[in-house]
Structure formats: C-alpha cells, structure tokens
Protein backbone atom coordinates (compact mmCIF):
# COMPACT_ATOMS: atom_id res chain seq x y z
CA UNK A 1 85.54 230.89 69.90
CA UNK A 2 81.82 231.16 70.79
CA UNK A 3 82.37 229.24 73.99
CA UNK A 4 82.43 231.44 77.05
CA UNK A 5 85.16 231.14 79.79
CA UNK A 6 88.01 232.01 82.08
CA UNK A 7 90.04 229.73 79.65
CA UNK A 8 90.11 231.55 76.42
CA UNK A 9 93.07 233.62 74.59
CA UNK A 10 92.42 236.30 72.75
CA UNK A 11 92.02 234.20 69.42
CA UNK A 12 88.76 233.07 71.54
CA UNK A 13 89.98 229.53 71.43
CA UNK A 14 89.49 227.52 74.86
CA UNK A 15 92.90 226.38 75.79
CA UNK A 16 94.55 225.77 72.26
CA UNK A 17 96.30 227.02 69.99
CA UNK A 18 97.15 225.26 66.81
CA UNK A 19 101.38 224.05 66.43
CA UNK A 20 102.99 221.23 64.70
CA UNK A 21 102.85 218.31 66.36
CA UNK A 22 100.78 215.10 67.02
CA UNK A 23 97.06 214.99 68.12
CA UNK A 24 96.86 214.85 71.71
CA UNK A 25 93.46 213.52 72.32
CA UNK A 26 93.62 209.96 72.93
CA UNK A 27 90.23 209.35 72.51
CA UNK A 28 89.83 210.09 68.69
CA UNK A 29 90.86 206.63 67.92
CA UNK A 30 88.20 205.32 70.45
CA UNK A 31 85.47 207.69 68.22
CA UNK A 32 84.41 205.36 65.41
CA UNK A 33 81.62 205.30 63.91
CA UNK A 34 79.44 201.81 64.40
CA UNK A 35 78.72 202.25 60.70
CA UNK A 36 82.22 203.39 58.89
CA UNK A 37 85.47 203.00 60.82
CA UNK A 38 88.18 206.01 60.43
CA UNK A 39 91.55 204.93 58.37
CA UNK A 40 93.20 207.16 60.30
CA UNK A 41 93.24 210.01 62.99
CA UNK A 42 93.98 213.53 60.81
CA UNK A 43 93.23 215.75 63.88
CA UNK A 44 96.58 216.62 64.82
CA UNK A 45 96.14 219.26 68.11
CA UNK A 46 98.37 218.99 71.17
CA UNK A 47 97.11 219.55 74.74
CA UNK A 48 96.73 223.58 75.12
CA UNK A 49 100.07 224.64 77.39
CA UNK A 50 99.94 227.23 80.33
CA UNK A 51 101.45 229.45 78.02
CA UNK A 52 99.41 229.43 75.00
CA UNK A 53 96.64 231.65 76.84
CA UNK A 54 99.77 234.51 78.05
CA UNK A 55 101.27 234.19 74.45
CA UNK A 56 97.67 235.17 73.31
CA UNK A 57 97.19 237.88 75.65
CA UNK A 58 100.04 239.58 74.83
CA UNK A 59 99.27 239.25 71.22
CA UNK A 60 96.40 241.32 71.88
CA UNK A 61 98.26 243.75 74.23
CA UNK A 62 100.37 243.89 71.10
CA UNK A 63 97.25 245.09 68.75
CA UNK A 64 96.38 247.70 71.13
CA UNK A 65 99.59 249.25 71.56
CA UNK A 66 99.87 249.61 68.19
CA UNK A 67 96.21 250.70 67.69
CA UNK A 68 97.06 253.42 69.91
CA UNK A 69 100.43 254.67 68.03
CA UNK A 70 98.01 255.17 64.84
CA UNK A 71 95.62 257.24 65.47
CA UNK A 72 97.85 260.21 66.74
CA UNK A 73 100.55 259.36 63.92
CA UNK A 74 97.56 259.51 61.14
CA UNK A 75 96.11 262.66 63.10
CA UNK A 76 99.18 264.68 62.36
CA UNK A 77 99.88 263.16 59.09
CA UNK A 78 96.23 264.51 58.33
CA UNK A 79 96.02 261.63 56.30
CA UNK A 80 94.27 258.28 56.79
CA UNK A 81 96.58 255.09 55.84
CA UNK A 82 95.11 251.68 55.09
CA UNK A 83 95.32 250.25 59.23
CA UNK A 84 97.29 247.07 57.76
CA UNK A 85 99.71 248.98 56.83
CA UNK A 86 100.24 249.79 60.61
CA UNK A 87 100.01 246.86 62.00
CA UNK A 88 101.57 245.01 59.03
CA UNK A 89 105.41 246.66 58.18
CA UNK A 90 107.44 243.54 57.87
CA UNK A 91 107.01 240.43 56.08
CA UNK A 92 107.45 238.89 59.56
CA UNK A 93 104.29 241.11 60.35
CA UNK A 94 102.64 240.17 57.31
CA UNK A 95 103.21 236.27 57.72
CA UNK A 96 101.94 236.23 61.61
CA UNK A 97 98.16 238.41 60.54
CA UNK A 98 97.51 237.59 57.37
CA UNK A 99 99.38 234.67 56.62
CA UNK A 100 100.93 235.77 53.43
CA UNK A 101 104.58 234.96 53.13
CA UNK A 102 105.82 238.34 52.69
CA UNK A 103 104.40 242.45 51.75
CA UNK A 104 104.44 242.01 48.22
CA UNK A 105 102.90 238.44 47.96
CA UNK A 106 100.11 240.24 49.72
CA UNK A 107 99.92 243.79 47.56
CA UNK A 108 100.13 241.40 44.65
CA UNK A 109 96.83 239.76 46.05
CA UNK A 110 94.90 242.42 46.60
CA UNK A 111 95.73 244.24 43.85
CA UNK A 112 94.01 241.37 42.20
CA UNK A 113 90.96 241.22 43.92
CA UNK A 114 90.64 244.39 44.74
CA UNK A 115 88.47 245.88 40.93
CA UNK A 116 85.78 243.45 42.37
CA UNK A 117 85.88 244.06 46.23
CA UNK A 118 84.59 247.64 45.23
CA UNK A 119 81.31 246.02 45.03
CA UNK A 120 80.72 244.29 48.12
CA UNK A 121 77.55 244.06 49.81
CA UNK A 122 77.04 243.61 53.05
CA UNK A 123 74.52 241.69 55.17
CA UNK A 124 73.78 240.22 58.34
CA UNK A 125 72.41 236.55 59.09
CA UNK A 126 69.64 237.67 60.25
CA UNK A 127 68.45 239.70 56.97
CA UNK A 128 69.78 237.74 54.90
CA UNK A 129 67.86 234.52 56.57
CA UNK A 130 64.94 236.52 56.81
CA UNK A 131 64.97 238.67 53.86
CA UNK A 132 67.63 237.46 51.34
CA UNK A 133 68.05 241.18 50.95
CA UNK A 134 71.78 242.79 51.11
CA UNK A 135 71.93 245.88 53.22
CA UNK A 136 74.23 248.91 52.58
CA UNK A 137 78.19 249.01 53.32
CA UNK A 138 78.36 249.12 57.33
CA UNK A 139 78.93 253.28 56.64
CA UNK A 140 82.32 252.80 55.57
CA UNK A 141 83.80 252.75 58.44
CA UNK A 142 86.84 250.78 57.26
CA UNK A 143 88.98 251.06 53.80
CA UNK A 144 88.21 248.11 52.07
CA UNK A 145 91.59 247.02 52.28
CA UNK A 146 91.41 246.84 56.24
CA UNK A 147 88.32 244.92 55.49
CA UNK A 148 90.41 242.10 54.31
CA UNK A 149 92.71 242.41 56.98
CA UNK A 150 89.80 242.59 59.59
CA UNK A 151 88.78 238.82 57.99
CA UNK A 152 92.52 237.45 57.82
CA UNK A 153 93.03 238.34 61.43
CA UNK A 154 90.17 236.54 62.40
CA UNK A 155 90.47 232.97 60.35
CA UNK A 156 94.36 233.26 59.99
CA UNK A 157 95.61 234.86 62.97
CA UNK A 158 92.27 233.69 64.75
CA UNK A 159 91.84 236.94 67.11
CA UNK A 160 88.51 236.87 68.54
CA UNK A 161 85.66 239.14 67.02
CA UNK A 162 85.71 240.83 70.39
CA UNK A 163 89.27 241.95 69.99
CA UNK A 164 88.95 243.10 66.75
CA UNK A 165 85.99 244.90 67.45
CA UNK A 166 87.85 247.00 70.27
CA UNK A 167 90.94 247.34 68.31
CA UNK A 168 89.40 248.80 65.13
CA UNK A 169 86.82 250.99 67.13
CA UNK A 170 83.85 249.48 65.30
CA UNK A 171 81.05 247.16 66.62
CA UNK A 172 81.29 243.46 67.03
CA UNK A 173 78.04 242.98 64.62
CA UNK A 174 80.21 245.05 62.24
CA UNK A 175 83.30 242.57 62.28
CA UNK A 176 80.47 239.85 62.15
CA UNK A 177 78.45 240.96 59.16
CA UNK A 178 82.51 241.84 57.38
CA UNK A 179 83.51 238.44 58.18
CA UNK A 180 80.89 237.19 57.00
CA UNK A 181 80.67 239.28 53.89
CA UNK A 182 84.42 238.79 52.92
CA UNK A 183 84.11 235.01 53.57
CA UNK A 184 81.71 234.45 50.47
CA UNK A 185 83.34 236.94 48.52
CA UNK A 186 86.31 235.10 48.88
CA UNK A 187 84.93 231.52 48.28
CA UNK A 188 83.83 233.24 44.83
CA UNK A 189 86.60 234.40 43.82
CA UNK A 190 89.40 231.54 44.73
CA UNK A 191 86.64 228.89 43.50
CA UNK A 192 86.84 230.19 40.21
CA UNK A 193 90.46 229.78 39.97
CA UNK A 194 91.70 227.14 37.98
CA UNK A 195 93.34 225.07 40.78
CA UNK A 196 93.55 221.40 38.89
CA UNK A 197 96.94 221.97 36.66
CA UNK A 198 97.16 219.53 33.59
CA UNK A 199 99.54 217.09 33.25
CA UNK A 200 101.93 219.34 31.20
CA UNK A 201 101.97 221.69 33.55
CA UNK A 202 102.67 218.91 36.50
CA UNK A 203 105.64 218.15 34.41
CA UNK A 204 107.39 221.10 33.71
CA UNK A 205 107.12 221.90 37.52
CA UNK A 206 108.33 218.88 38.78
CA UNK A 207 111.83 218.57 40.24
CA UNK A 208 114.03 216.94 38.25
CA UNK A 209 114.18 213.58 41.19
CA UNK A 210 110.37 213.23 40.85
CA UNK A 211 110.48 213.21 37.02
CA UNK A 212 112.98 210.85 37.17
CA UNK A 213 111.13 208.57 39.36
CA UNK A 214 107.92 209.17 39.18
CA UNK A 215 107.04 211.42 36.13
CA UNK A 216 103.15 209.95 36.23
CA UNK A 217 102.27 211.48 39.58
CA UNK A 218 99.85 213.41 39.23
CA UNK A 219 98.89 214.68 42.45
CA UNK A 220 99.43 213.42 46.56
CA UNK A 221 96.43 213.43 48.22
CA UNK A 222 95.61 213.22 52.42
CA UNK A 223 92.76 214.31 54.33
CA UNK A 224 92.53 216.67 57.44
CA UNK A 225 89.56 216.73 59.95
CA UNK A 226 88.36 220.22 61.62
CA UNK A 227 85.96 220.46 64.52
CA UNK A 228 82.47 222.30 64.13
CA UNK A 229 79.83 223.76 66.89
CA UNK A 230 76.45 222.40 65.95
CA UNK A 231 73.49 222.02 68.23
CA UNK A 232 73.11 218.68 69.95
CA UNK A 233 70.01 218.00 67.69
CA UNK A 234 71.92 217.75 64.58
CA UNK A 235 74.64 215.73 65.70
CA UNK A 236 73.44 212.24 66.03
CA UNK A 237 76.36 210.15 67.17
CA UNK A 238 75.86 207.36 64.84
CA UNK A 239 76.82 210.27 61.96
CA UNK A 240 79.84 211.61 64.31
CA UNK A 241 83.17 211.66 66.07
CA UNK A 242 82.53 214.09 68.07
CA UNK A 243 83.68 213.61 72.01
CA UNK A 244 81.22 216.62 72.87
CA UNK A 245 77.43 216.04 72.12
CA UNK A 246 77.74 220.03 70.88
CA UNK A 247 80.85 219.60 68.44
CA UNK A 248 81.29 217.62 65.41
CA UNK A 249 84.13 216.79 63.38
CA UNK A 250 84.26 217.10 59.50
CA UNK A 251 86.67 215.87 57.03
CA UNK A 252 88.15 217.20 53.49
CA UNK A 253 90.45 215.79 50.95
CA UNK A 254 93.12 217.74 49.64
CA UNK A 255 95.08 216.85 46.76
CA UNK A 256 98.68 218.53 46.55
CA UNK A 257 100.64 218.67 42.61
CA UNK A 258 104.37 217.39 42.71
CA UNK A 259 105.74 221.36 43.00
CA UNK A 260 103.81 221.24 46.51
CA UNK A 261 100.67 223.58 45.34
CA UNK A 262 97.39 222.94 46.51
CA UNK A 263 95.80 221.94 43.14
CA UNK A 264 92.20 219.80 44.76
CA UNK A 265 90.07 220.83 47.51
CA UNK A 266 87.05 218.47 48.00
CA UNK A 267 84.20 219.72 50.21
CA UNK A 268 83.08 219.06 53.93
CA UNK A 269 82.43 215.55 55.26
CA UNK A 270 80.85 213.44 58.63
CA UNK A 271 84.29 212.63 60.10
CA UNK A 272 83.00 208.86 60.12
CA UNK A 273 83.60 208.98 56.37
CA UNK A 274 86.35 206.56 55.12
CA UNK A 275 89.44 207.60 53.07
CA UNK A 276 87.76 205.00 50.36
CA UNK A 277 83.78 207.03 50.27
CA UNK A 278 85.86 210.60 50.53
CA UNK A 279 87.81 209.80 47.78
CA UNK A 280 84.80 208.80 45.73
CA UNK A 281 82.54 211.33 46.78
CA UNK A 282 84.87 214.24 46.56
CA UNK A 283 84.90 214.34 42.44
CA UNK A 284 88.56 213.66 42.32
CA UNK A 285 88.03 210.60 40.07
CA UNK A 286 86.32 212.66 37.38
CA UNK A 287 89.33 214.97 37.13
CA UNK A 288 92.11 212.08 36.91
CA UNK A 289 93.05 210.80 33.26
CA UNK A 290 94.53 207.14 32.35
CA UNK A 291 97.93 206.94 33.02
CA UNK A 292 97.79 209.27 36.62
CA UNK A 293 99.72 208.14 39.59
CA UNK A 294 97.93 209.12 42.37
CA UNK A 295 100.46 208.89 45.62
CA UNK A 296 98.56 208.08 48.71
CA UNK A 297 98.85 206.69 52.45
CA UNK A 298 100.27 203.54 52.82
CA UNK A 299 97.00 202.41 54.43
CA UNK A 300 94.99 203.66 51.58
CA UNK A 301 92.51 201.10 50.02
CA UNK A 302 91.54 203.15 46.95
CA UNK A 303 93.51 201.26 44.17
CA UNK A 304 90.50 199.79 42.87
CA UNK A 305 88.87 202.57 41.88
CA UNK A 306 91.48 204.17 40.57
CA UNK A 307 92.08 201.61 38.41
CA UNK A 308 88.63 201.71 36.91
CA UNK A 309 89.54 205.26 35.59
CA UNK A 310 92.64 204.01 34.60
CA UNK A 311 95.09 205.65 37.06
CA UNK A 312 97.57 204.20 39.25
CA UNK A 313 98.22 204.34 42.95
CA UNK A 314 101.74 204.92 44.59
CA UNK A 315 102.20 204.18 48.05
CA UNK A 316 105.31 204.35 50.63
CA UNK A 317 106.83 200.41 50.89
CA UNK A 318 105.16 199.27 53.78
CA UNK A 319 108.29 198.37 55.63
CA UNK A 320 112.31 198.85 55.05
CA UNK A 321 114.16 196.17 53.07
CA UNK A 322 117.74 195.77 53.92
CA UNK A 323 118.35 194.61 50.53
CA UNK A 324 117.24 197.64 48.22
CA UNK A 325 119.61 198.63 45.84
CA UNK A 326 120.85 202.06 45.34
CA UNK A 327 117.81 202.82 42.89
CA UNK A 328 115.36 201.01 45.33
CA UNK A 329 116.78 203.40 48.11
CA UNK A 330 116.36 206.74 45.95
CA UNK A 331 112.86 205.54 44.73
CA UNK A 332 111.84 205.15 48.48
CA UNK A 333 113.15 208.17 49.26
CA UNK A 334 111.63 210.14 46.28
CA UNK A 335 108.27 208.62 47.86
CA UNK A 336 108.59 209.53 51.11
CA UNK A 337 109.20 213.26 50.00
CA UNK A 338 106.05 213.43 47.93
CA UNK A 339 104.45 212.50 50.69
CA UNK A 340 105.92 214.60 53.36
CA UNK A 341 104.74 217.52 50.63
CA UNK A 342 101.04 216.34 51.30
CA UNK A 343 101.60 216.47 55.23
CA UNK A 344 103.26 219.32 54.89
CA UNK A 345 100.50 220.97 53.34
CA UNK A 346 97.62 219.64 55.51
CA UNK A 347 99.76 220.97 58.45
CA UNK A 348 99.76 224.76 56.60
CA UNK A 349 95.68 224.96 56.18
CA UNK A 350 95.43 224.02 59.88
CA UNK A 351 98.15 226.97 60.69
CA UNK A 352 94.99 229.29 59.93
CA UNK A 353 94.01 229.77 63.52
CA UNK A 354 90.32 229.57 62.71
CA UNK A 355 91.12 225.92 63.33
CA UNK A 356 92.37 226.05 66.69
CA UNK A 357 89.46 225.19 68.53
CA UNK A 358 85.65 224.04 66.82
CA UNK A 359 84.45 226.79 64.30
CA UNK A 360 81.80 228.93 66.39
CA UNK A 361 78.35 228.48 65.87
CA UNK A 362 77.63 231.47 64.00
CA UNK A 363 80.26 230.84 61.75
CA UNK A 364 79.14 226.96 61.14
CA UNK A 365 76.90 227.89 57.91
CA UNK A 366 79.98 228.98 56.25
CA UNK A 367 82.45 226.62 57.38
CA UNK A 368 82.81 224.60 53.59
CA UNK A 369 83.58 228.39 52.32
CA UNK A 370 86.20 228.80 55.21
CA UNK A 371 87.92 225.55 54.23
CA UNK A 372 88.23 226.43 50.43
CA UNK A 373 89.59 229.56 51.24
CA UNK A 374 92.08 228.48 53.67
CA UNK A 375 93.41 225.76 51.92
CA UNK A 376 93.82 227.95 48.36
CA UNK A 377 95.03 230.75 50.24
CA UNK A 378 97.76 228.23 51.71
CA UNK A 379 99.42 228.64 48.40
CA UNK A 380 100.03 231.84 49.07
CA UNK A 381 102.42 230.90 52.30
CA UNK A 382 105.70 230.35 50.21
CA UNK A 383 107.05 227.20 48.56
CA UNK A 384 107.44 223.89 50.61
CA UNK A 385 110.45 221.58 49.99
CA UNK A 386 109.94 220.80 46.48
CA UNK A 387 112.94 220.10 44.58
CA UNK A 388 113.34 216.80 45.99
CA UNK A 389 117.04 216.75 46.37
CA UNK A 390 117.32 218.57 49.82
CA UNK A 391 117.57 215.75 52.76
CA UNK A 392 114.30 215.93 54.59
C-alpha cells in the first residue's frame, strides 16, 4: 500500500496477504471503544508468512514475463488485442486478476457495462479538488477494456500502482487518475442495480431444505471490518479501534439472500459501532416487511427492533442438546448452513486484495465506493453452497 518499506509484496501490502483463516492480532479484542464495546472481532487476517512476500514477487515476475511475450506477438500480428486478453486466457487466469469466476462471466460483464464506459471522464484529485472540472481521457493510451482490468488488478488482485504502472508502460498518475476514474464509475453503475430481491423471488431461489425449514428468511446478515490510512488528526481514539494512531478500522453490514447472493450492502462505519447501532443505522429496517426472518449471530441483540417492524430473528441454538429429535437436528443444521452462507460471503469481499493491508491514503476518499463494489462484484465469483443438502 502507501506505506514505504523493505517489507512489501508487489500487491504493496506490508507483510500480508489476505487467506482464510482467523484474525491473528490479539489485540483487536483489547481495542474497545470506552463509549460502544465491539460484539465481536470481524477482522479476520493471519500473521503475514515468510512466503507471502516471494509468492508476491513472483506474481509480479509473472506480469512481466508475460508483458514481454505481448508486445512482439501483437507486433507481428500487426494488430493490437485488448492486454487482458493476454494476461487473462483461462478461467483460472481470469479468477486470480479479476476475480470473476470464469471468461465468459467476465465478457458477459463487460459487455454490459461497456455502452456506458465509452463515456468516461477522467480526472485527477487534485483537479477535481481544486477545480471540480474533468480533464480529457489520459490520451488513450489503454483500450477501455484494459482499463477495467488495470482497476481489477489493483482492488482484486491488489498489485501495487507501481507494478502496474511498469507493466502496462504508462505512468503511475495514469493508473491513479484510472483507478480512480473506474472506481466511481463503478459505484454508479452496481448502485443502481436492484440488489434487495422480494420475497417471491427469495422463495423460488431457495433450496428446497431452507423452504422447508425456514421459508420466512429473508436474508442472513454479518458484518466485516476493513482497515483505513487516515491522518492522526482525524482519528481520535475515543471514535476508533485502530492499534496505529495513522490507521482506522471501519465496519459494514452485509446482508446475504437464502441462494447465497449478496442482496444488502450498508455503508462505512467507526469500527466502535455495535452490531445493534449498525443494524439501525444501515437502512436495513426500512427494507424488511412483517413476517421476515432475519438470521443473525447468536450473540446478536437486535430482536427488538426487529420486532417493531414486525420481522423475526433466527439465531443458531446457543448450545447442543443431546435430546433433539430428528427434526430438531435438521432444523439446527439448516441454521448453521444459512449462516455459514453469510461467513462465507464476508470471507469472499475480503478475497479482493485491496483489503490486505489498510486502504492507502490516497485511496481513503473513495473507500465506501470500494466496498460497494467489492461486495456486489462478489456475486460475480460463482455460487456458494446453497442447496442446503450437501454436508458442510
């Protein structure tokens, strides 16, 4: 990221990169706020291993090889092919750089988008913080198409601006002001998607164990937490978690429908926040009709005010009973799936490597934009275990 070093991999993380497992900083339970406790630790990084930094490295020995196969291939082609189709030939290829599960799922994406992307505008912080003005296209010096890539191998595969700059053979302020560019471009057009489905269409997706059990579910919801630079000025530690006076840590609900899509996506928050004031604050309530079952943590204290709009809360049994009956046992287990979906999909938005280490300074004006985007683009990533019959 924006943090200088001898310990940073060519995603321009220090030391990380983002897998699977359990949060390895001890301290984030000791970072409560004196105001608002946390419910619960959602930062789930492990400590950065010797070989995250070589994997990296070769990763970007990797992009220049390849960089260097295309130009001579295109040179006696005499034709000029869309870059991502160089680096980008399998769906393997496709899900490491971009994220998208396979070619087509991707084609099929920007085929969408791509009418509108014709008129981009492009702009640097600077103008546009002293101007408000758009400047020209940065001379077309990539297809629009590679534009896109140039973006999704910066927040998904999380290559430094750096690398891409030397890799594509334009300037860093180039892949800055495209970043940026694509970033709100992209928050405009997957905002105005219509992400909430209606209760019809949460039934006819449903698995058939769900509907059986719990046909009024509605939607799962969990919260992740992200880090953010910000200048020690604006981080007060009575409104933060943060264990470095220069990084803060933010919090979003997501809410995930019974087929495992990504269906809410509430803004930005302190990290002090509690699961009860997210919940409220994030305009989920207004969306929920009577009758909803809202699944949730088993920890979660929001039944209250889910009542008051007349919806429901379903949580996991707080311990095993030795006495359940056969229905009690597939019930609990029916549960536990719906909300394995939720972590499942948490896990997915913080698989976009823009999330490996805090968001860079430069990028901290537009981190709400980068979360929306990563979490709808998740969708995108191929289904998760949703027929709710497979043994998890």
């Amino acid at each position: 990221m924006a943090v200088p070093g001898d310990n940073t991999d060519d995603r321009g993380q220090v030391g990380t990169v983002q897998r699977t497992g359990d949060s390895s900083e001890d301290s984030g339970q000791s970072r409560q706020s004196a105001a608002v406790a946390k419910d619960h630790n959602y930062d789930c990084r492990p400590f950065p291993g010797k070989l995250d930094g070589a994997s990296g490295r070769i990763q970007e020995v990797e992009l220049n090889v390849i960089s260097l196969k295309i130009e001579p291939e295109q040179m006696k082609a005499g034709v000029q092919q869309p870059l991502v189709h160089q680096f980008c030939f399998t769906d393997n290829n496709f899900r490491f750089y971009t994220k998208f599960i396979s070619k087509e799922v991707f084609t099929q994406f920007w085929k969408s988008i791509e009418p509108s992307a014709s008129n981009l505008v492009y702009w640097s912080e600077a103008q546009r913080t002293a101007q408000d003005l758009p400047t020209c296209s940065p001379c077309g010096e990539l297809a629009l198409i590679d534009e896109f890539f140039v973006f999704l191998c910066r927040v998904a595969a999380g290559f430094h601006e750096r690398t891409l700059s030397k890799v594509f053979k334009v300037s860093q302020s180039t892949v800055s002001r495209i970043i940026l560019t694509w970033t709100n471009y992209l928050y405009l057009v997957l905002g105005s998607l219509p992400l909430w489905m209606t209760r019809e269409q949460v039934q006819s997706a449903m698995s058939d164990t769900f509907k059986l059990y719990y046909p009024e579910v509605r939607v799962i919801i969990d919260c992740a937490e992200i880090k953010c630079e910000t200048p020690s000025s604006l981080s007060p530690q009575s409104e933060t978690s943060s264990s470095c006076k220069n990084h803060t840590t933010l919090k979003g609900l997501i809410g995930i429908s019974p087929c495992g899509a990504v269906t809410f996506v509430s803004k930005l928050f302190t990290g002090s926040i509690s699961d009860v004031e997210i919940t409220q604050r994030s305009q989920l309530l207004q969306l929920l009709e009577p009758g909803d079952g809202v699944v949730a943590d088993k920890g979660s204290l929001i039944k209250k005010m889910l009542s008051e709009v007349g919806a429901k809360l379903t949580v996991p049994p707080l311990k095993k009973s030795a006495k359940l009956s056969v229905e009690g046992t597939l019930r609990t287990q029916a549960i536990a799936r719906l909300r394995i979906l939720s972590e499942r999909a948490v896990r997915r938005v913080k698989e976009y490597h823009i999330w490996d280490g805090p968001v860079p300074l430069p990028m901290a004006g537009s981190v709400n934009k980068l979360w929306s985007i990563c979490c709808i683009m998740s969708n995108f990533m191929g289904p998760l275990d949703v027929k709710g019959d497979k043994p998890i």
